[in-house]
Protein backbone atom coordinates (compact mmCIF):
# COMPACT_ATOMS: atom_id res chain seq x y z
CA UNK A 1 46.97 30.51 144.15
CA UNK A 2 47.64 33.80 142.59
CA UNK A 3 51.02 35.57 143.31
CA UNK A 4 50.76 39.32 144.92
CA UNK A 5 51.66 40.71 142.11
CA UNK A 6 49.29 38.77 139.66
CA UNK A 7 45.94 39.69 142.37
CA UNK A 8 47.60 43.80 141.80
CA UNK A 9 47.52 43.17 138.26
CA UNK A 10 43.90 41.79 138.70
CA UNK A 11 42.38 44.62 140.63
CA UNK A 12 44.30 47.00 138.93
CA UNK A 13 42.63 45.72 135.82
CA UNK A 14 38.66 46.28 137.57
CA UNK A 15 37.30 49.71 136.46
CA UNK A 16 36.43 50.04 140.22
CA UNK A 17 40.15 50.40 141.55
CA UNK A 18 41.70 51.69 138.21
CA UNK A 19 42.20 55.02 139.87
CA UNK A 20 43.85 53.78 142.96
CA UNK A 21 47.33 53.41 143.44
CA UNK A 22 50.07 49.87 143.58
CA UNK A 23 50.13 51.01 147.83
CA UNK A 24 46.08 51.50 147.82
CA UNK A 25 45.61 48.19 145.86
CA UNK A 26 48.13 46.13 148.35
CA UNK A 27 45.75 47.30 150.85
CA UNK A 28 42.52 45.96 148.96
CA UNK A 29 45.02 43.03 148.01
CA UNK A 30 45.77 42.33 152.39
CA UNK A 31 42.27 42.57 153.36
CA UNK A 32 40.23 40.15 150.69
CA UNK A 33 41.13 36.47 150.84
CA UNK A 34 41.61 34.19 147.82
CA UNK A 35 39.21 30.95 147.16
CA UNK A 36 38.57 28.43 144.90
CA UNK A 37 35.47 27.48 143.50
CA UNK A 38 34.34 24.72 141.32
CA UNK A 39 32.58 24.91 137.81
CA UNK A 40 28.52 25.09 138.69
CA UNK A 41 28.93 26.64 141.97
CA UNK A 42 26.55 29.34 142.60
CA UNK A 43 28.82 32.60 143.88
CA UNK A 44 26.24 35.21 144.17
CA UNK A 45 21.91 34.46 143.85
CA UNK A 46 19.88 36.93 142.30
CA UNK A 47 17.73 39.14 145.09
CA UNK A 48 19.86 37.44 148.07
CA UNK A 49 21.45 40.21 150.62
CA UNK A 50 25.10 40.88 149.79
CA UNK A 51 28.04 41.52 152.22
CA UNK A 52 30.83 40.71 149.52
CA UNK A 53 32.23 41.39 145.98
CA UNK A 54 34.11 38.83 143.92
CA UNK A 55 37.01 39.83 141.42
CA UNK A 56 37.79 36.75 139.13
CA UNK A 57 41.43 35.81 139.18
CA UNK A 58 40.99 32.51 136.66
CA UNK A 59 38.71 30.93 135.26
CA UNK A 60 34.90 32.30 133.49
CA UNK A 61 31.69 33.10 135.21
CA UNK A 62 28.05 33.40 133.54
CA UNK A 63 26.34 36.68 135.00
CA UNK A 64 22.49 35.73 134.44
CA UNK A 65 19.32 37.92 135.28
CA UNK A 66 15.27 36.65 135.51
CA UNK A 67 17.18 33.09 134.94
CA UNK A 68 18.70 34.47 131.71
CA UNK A 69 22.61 34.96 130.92
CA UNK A 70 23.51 37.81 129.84
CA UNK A 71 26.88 37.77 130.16
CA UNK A 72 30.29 35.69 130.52
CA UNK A 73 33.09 37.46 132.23
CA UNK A 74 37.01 36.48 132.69
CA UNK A 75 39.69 37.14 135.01
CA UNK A 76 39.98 40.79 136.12
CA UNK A 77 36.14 41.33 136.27
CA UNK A 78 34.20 41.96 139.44
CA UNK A 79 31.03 40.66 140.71
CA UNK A 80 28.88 41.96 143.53
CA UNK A 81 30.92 45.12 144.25
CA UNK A 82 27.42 47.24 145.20
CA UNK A 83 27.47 44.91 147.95
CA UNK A 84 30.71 46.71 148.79
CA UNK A 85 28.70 49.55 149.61
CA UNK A 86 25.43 48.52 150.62
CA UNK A 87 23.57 45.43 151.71
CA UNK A 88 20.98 45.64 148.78
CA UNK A 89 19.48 42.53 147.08
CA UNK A 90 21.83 41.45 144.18
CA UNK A 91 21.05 42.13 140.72
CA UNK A 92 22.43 39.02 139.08
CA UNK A 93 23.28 35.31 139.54
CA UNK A 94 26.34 34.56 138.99
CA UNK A 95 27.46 31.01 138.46
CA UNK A 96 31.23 29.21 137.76
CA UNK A 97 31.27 28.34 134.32
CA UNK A 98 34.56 26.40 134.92
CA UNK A 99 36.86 26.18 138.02
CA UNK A 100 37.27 29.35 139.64
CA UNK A 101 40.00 31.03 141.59
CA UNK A 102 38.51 34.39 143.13
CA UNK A 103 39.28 37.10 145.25
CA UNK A 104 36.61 37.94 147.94
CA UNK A 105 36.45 41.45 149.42
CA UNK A 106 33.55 41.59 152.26
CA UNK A 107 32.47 44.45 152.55
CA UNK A 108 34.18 44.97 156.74
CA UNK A 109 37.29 44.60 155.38
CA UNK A 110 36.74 47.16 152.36
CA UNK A 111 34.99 50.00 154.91
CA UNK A 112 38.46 49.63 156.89
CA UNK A 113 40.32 50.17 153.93
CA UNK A 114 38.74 53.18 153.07
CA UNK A 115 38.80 54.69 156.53
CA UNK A 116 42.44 54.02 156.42
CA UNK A 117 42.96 55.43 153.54
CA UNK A 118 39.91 58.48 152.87
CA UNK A 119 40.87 59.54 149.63
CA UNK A 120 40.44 56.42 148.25
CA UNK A 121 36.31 56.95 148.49
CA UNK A 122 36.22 60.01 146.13
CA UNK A 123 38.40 57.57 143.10
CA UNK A 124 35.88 54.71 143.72
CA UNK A 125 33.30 57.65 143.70
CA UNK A 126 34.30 59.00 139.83
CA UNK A 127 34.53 55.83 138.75
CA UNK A 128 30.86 54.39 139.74
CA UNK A 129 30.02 58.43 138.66
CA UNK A 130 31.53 57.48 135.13
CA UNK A 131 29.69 54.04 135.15
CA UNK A 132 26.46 55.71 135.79
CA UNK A 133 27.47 57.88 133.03
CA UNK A 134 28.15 55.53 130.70
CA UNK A 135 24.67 53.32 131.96
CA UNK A 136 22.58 57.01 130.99
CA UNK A 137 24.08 57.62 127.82
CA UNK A 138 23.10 53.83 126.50
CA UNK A 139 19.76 53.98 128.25
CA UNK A 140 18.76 57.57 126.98
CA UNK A 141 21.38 58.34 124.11
């Protein structure tokens, strides 16, 4: 189980909260729960409804697409987080490559947080903004 300060450092670390503050992550920190998962476990299915977004706290996780991987990610990435927003079909599988801690935000919890705490919408805002951004300039040039 990760400490409280090791999950800050986490989502501190995920381009999505990099803009917030240490008092505005505690409060992402309080409302997700930590869980473990073992090596092969499915955490997210490709065109399934999400409700949840996953940050990894240990371990590795194969992102695949069409049954393809196209990436591996480590500790302080996040999975699922447009399910933090909307309940749209996922875009990915995602799959434990090895035993997993992980911190799971559903997406409830996360609209509290952000009516608690308003201005925390407009920094999650600039940074999917700078995402899309960054998405257009390697699609178009």
């Amino acid at each position: 189980m990760a400490s409280k300060s090791a999950r800050l450092e986490h989502l501190a670390s995920v381009p999505l909260f990099s803009g917030c503050t240490r008092k505005e992550l505690e409060k992402v920190a309080k409302a997700s729960d930590e869980i473990t998962m073992t090596a092969g476990s499915v955490i997210v299915d490709q065109g399934q409804t999400g409700r949840e977004a996953f940050v990894v706290l240990e371990g590795e996780v194969a992102v695949k697409r069409g049954g393809r991987k196209i990436a591996t990610l480590g500790p302080g990435t996040v999975v699922g987080e447009l399910s933090l927003l909307d309940h749209g079909p996922r875009t990915a599988t995602v799959v434990c490559e090895t035993d997993c801690e992980l911190l799971v935000i559903d997406q409830r919890h996360f609209r509290a947080v952000l009516e608690d705490v308003p201005t925390m919408a407009t920094k999650l805002l600039a940074s999917l903004a700078g995402r899309i951004r960054d998405l257009d300039r390697q699609y178009y040039g």
